[in-house]
Each structure stands twice: as C-alpha cells, then as structure tokens.
PDB file of N, CA and C in Angstrom:
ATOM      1  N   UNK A   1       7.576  22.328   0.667  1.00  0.00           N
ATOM      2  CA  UNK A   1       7.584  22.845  -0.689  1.00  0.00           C
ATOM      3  C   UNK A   1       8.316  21.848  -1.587  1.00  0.00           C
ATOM      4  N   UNK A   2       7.768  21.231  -2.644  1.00  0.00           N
ATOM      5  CA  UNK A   2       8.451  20.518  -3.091  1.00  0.00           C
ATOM      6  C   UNK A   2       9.398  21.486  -4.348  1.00  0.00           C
ATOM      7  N   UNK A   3      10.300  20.633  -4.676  1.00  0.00           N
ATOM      8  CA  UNK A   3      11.530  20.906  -5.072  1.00  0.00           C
ATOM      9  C   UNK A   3      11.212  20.235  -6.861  1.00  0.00           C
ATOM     10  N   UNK A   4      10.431  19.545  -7.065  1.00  0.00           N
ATOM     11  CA  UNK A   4       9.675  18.927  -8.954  1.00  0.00           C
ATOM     12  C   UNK A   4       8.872  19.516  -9.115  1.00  0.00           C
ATOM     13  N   UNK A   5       9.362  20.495 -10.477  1.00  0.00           N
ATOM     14  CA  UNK A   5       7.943  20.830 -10.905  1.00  0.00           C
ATOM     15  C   UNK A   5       6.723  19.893 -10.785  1.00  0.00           C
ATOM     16  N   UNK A   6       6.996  18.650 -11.479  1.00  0.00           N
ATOM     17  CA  UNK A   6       5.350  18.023 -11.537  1.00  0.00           C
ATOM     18  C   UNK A   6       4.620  17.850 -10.217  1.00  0.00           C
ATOM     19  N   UNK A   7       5.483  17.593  -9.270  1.00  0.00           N
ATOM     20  CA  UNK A   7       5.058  17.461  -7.748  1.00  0.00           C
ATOM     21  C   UNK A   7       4.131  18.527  -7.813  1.00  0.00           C
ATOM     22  N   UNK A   8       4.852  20.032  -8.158  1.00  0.00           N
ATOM     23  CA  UNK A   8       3.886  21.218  -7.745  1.00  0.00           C
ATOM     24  C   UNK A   8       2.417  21.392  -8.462  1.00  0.00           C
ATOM     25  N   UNK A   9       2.605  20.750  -9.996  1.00  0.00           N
ATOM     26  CA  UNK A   9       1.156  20.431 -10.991  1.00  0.00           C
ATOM     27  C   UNK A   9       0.341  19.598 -10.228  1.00  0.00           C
ATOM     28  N   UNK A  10       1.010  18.311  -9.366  1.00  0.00           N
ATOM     29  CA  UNK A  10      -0.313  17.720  -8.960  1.00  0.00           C
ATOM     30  C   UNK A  10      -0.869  17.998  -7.533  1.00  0.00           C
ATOM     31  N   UNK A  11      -0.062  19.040  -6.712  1.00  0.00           N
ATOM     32  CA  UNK A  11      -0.301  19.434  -5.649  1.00  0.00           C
ATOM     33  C   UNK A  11      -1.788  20.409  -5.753  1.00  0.00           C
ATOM     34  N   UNK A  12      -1.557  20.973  -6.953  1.00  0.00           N
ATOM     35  CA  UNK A  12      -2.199  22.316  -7.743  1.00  0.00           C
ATOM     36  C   UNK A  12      -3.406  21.644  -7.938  1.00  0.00           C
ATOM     37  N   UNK A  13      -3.282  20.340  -8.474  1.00  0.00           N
ATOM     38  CA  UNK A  13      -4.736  19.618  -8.952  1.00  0.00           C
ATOM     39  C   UNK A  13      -5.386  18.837  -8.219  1.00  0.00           C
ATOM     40  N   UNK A  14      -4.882  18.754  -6.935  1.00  0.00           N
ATOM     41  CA  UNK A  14      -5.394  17.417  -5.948  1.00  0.00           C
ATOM     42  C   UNK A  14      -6.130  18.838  -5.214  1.00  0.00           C
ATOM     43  N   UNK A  15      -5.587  20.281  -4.806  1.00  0.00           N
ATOM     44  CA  UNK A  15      -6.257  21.024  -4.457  1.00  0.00           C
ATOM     45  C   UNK A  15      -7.874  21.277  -5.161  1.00  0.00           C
ATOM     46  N   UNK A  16      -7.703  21.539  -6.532  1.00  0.00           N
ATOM     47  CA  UNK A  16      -8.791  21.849  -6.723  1.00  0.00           C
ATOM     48  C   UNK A  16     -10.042  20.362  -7.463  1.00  0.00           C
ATOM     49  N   UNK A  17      -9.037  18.923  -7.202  1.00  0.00           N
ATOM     50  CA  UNK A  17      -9.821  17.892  -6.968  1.00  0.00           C
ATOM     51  C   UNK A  17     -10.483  17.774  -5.685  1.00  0.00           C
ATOM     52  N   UNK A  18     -10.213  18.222  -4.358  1.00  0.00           N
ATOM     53  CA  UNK A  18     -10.649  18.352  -3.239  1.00  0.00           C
ATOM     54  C   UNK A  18     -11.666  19.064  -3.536  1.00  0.00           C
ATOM     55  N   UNK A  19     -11.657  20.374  -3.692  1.00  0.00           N
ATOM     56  CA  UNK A  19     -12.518  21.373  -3.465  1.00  0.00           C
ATOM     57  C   UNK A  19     -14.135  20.845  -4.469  1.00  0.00           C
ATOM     58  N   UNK A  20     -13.544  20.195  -5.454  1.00  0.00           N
ATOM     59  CA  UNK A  20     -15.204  19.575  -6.484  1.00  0.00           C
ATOM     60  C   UNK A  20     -15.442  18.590  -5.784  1.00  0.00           C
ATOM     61  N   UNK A  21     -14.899  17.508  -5.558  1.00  0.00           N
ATOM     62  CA  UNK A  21     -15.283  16.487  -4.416  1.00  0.00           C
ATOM     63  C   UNK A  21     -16.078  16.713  -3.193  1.00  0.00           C
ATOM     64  N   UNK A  22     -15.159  17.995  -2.856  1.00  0.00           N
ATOM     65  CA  UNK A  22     -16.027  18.260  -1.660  1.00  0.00           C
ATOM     66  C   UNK A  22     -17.608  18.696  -1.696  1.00  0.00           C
ATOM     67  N   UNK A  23     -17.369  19.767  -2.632  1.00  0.00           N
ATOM     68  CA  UNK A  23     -19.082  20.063  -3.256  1.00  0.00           C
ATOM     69  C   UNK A  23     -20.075  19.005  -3.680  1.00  0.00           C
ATOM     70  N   UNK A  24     -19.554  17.843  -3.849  1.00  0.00           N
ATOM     71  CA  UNK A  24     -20.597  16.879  -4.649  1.00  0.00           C
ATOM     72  C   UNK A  24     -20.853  16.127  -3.445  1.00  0.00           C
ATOM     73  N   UNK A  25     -19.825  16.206  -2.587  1.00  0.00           N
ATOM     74  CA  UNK A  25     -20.491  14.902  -1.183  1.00  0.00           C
ATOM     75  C   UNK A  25     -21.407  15.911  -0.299  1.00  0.00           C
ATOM     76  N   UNK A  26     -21.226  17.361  -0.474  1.00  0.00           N
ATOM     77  CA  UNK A  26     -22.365  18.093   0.511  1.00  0.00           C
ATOM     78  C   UNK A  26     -23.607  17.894  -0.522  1.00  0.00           C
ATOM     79  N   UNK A  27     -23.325  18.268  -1.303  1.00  0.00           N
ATOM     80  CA  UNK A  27     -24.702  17.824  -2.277  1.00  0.00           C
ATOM     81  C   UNK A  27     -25.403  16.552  -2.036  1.00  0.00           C
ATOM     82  N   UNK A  28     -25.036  15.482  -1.840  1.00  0.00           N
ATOM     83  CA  UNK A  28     -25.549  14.165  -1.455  1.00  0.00           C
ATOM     84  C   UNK A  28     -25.860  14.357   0.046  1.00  0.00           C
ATOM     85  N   UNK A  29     -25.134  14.787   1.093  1.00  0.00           N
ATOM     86  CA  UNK A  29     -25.402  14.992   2.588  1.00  0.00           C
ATOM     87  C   UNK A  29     -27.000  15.544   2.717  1.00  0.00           C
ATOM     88  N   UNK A  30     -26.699  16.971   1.574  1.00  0.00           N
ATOM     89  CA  UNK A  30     -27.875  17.580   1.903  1.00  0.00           C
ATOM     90  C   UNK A  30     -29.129  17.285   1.575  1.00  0.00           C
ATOM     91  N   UNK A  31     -29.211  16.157   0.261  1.00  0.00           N
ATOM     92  CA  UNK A  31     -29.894  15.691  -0.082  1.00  0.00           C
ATOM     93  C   UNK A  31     -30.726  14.217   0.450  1.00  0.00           C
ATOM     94  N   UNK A  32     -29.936  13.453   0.922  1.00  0.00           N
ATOM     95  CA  UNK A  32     -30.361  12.444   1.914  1.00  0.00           C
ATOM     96  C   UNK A  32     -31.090  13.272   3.653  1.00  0.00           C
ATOM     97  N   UNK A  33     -30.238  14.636   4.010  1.00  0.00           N
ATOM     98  CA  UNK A  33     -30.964  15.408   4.893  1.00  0.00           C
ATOM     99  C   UNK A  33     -32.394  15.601   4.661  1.00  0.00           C
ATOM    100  N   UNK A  34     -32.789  16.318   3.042  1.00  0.00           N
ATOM    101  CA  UNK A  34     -34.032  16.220   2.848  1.00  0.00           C
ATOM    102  C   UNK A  34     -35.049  15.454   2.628  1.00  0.00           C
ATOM    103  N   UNK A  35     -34.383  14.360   2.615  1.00  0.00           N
ATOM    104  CA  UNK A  35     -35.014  12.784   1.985  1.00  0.00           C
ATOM    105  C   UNK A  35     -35.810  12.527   3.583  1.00  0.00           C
ATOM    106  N   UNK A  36     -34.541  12.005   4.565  1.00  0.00           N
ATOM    107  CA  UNK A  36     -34.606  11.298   5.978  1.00  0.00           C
ATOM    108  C   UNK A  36     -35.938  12.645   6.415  1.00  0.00           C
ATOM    109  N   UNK A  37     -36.156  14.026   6.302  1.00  0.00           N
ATOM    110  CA  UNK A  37     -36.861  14.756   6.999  1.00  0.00           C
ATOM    111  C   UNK A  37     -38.257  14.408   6.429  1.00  0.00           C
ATOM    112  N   UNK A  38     -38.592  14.248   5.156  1.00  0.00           N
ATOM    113  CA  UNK A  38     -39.893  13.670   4.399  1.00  0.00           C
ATOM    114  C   UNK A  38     -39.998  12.123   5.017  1.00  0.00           C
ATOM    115  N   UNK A  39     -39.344  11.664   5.389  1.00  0.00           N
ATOM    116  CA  UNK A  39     -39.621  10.381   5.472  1.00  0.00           C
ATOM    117  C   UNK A  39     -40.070  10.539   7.163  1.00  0.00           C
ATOM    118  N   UNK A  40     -39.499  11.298   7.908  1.00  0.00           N
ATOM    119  CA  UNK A  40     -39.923  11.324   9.011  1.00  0.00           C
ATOM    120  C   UNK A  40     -41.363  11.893   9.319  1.00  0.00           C
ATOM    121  N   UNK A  41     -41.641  13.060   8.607  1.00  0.00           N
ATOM    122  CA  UNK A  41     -43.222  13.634   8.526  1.00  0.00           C
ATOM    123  C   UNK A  41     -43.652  12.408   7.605  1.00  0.00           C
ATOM    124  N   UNK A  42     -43.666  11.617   7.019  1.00  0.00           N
ATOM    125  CA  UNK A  42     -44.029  10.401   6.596  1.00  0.00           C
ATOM    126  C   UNK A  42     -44.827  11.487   5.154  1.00  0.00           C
ATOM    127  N   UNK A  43     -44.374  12.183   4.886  1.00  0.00           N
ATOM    128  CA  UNK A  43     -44.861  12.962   3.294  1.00  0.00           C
ATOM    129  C   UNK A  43     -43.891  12.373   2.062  1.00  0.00           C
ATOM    130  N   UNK A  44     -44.638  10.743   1.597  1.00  0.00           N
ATOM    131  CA  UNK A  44     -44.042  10.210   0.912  1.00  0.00           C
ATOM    132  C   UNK A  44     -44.006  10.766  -0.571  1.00  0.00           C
ATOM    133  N   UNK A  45     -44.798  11.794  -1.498  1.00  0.00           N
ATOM    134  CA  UNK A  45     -44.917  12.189  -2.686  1.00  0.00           C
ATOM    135  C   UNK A  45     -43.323  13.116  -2.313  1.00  0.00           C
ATOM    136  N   UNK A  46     -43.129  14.278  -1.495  1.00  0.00           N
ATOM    137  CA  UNK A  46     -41.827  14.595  -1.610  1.00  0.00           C
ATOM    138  C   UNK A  46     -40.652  13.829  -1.128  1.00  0.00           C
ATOM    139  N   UNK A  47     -40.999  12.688  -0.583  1.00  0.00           N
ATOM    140  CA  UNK A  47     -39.449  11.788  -0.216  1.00  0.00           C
ATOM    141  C   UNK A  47     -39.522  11.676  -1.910  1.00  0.00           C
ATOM    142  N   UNK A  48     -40.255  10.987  -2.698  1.00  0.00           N
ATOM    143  CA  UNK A  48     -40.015  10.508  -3.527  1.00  0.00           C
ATOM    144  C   UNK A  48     -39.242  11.336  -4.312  1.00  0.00           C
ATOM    145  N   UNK A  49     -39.590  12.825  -4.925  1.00  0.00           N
ATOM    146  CA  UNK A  49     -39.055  13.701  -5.676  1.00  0.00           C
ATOM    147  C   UNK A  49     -37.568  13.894  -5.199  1.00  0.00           C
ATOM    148  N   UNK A  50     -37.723  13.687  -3.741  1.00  0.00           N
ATOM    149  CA  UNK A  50     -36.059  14.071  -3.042  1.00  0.00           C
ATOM    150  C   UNK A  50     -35.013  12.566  -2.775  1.00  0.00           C
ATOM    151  N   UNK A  51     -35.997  11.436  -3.365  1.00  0.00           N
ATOM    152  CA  UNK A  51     -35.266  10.416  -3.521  1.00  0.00           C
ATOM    153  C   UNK A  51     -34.683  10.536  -4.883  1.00  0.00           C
ATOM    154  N   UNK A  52     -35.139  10.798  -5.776  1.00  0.00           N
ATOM    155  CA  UNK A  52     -34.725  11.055  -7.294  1.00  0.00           C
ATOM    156  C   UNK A  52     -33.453  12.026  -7.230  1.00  0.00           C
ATOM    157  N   UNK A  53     -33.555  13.011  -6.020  1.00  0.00           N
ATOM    158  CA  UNK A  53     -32.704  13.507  -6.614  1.00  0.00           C
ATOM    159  C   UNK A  53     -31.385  13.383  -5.879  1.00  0.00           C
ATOM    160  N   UNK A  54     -31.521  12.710  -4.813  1.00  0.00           N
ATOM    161  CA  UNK A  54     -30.304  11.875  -4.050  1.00  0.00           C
ATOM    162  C   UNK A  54     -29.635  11.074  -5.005  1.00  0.00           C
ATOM    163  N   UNK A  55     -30.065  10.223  -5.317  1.00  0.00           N
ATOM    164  CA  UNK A  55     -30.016   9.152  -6.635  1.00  0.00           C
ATOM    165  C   UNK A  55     -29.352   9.752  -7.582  1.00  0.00           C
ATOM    166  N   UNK A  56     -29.647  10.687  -8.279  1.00  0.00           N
ATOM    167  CA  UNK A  56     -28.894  11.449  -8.792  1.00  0.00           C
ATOM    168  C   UNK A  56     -27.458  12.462  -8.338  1.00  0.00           C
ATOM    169  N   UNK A  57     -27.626  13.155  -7.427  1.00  0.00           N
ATOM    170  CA  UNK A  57     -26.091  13.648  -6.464  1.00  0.00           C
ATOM    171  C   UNK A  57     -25.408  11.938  -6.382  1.00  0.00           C
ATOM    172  N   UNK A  58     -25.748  11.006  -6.156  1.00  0.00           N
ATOM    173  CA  UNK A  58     -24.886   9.799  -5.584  1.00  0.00           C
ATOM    174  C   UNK A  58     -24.153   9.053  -7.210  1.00  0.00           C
ATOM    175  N   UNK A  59     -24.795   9.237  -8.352  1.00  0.00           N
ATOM    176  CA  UNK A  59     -25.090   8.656  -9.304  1.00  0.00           C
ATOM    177  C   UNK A  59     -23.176   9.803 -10.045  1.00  0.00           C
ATOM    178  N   UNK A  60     -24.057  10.810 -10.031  1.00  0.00           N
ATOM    179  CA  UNK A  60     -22.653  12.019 -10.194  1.00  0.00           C
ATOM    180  C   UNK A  60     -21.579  12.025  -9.699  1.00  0.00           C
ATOM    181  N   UNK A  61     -21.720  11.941  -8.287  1.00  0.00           N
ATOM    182  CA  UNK A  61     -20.462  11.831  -7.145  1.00  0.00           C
ATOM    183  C   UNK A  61     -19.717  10.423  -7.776  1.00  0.00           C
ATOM    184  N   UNK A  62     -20.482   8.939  -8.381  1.00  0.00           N
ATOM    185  CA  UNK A  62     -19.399   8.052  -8.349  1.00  0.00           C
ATOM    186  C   UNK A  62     -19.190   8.396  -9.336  1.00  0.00           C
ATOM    187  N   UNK A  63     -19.752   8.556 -10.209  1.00  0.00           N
ATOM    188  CA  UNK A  63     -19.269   8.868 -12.009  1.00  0.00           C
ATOM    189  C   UNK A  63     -17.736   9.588 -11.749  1.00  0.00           C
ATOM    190  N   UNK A  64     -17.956  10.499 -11.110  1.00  0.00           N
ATOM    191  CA  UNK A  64     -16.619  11.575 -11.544  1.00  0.00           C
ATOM    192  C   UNK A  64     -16.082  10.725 -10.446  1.00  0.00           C
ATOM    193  N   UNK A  65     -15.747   9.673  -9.826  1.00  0.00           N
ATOM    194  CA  UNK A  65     -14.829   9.158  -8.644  1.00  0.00           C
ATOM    195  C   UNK A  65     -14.939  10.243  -7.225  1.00  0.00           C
ATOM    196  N   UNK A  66     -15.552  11.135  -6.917  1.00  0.00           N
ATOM    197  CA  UNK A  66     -15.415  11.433  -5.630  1.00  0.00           C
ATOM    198  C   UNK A  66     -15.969  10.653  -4.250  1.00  0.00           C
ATOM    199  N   UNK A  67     -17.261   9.630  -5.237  1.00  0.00           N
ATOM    200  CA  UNK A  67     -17.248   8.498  -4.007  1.00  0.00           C
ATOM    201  C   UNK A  67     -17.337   7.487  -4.224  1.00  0.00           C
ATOM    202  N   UNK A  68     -16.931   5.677  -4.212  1.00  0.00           N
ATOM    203  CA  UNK A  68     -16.643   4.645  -4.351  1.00  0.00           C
ATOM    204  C   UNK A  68     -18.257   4.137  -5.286  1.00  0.00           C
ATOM    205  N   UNK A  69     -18.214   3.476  -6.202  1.00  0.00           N
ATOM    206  CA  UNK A  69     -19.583   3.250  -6.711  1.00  0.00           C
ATOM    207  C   UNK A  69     -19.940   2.251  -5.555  1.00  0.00           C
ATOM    208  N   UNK A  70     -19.539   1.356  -5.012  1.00  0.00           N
ATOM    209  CA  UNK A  70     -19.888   0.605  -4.470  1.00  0.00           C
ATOM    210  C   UNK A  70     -20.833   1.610  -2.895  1.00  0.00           C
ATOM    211  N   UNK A  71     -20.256   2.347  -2.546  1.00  0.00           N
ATOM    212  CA  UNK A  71     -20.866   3.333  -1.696  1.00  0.00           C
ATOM    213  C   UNK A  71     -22.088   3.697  -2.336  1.00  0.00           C
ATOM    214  N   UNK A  72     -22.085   4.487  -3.197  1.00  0.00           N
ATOM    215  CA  UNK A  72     -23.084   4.883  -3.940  1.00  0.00           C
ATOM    216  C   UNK A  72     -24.549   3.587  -4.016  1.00  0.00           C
ATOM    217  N   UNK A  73     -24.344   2.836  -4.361  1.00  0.00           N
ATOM    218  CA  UNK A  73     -25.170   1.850  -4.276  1.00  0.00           C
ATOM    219  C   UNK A  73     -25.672   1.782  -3.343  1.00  0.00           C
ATOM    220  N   UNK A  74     -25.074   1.248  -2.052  1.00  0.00           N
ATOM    221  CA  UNK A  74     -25.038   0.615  -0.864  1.00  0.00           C
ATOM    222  C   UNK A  74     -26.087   1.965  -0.437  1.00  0.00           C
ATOM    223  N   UNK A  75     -26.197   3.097  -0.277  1.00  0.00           N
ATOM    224  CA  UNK A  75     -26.858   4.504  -0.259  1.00  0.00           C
ATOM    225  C   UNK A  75     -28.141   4.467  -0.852  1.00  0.00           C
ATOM    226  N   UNK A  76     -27.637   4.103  -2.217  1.00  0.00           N
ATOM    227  CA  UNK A  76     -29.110   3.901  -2.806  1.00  0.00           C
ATOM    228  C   UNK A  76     -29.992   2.855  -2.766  1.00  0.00           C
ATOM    229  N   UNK A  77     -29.640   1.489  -2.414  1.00  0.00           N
ATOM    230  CA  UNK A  77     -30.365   0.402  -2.212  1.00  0.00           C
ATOM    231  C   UNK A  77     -30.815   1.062  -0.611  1.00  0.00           C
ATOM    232  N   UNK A  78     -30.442   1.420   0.720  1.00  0.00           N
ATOM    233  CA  UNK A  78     -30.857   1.094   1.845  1.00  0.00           C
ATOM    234  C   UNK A  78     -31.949   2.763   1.459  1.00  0.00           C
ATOM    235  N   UNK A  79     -31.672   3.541   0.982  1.00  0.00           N
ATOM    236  CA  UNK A  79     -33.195   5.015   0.831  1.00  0.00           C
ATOM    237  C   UNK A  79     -33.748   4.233   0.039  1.00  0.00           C
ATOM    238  N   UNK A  80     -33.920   3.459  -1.039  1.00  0.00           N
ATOM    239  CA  UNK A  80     -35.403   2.553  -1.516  1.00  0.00           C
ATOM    240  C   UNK A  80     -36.195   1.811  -0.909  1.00  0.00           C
ATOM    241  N   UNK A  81     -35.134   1.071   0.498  1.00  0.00           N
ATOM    242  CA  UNK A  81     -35.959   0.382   0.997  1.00  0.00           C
ATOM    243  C   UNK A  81     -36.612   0.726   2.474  1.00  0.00           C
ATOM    244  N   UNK A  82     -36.246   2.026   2.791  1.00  0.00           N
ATOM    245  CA  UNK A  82     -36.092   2.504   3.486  1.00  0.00           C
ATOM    246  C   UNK A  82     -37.628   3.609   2.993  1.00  0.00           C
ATOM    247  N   UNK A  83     -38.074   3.771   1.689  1.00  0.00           N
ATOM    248  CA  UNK A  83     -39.085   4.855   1.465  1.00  0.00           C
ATOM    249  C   UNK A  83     -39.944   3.652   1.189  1.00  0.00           C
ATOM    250  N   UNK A  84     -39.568   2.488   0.405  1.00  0.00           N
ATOM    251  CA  UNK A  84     -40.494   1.216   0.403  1.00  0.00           C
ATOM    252  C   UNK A  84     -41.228   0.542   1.636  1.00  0.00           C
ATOM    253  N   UNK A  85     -40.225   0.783   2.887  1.00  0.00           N
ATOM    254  CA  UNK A  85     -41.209   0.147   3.854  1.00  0.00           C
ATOM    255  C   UNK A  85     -41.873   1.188   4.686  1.00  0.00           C
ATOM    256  N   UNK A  86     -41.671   2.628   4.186  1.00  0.00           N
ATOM    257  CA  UNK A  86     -43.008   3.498   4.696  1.00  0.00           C
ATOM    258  C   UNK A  86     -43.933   3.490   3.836  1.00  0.00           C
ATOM    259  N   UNK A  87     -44.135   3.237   2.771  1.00  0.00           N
ATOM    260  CA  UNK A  87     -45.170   2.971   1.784  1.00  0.00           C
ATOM    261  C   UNK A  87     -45.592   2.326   1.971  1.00  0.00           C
ATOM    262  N   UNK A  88     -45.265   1.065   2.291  1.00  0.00           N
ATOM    263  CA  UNK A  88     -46.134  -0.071   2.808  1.00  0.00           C
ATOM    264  C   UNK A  88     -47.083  -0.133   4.015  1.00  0.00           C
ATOM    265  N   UNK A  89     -46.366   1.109   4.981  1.00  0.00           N
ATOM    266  CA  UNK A  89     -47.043   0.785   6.212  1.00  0.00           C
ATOM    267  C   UNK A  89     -48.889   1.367   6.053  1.00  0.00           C
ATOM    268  N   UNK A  90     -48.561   2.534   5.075  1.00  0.00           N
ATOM    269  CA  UNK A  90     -50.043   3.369   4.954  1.00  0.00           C
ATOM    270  C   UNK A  90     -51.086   2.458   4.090  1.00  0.00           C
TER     271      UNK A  90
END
C-alpha cells in the first residue's frame, strides 16, 4: 500500500490503462484469428475484408500506445504479404 497520494492516482490509472490495453490487443488477436482462418480455406474476398479490419485494431492499438508502432507494422507488412502470396497462387 503505498503511503503518496500520487503513487495511489497512478496505481488507479495504470489499472484501468491495463484493462483498455488489454481489450485492444484481444481485438487484434481475434482479428488476425479470423484473417489466418480465411486464409487457410484460401476464401480470399473475406481475408481481405478481415485484413482491413486487423489493419485497423493494429492501427488503434499503436495510436493510443498499447502496442509499439513498430510492432504494428511488422504485423501488418507480414498479413499483406502473406494474403499477397495466396493471391498469386490462384
């Protein structure tokens, strides 16, 4: 228990910085889940819609800092090329 007030303000806010953080990286989990499952039935019109919207959860998550932009990227460059070289194969 800390003994500074402010200690206890940012204890208060790192809690409920966790808890939004946490929601925005399941949002991206679940969304690359639906991506990788279209890509496996090789049903590229919905990878695509569910690539957009990965792209977007990853795009949000760095904006507000819950995940490194550089992550974010690195995520989104390897699902483009990753839906690019099943496109190619058909």
């Amino acid at each position: 228990m800390p003994n500074i007030k402010s200690q206890e303000k940012r204890d208060r806010q790192a809690v409920k910085r966790t808890l939004k953080n946490k929601v925005l990286k399941t949002k991206i989990k679940s969304y690359k889940k639906k991506f990788a499952e279209n890509i496996e039935s090789k049903n590229i019109e919905a990878a695509k819609t569910d690539l957009s919207l990965y792209f977007k959860s990853l795009d949000k998550a760095a904006k507000k800092n819950a995940v490194s932009k550089n992550f974010a990227t690195n995520k989104k460059s390897k699902a483009a090329r990753l839906l690019n070289s099943i496109s190619q194969e058909k």
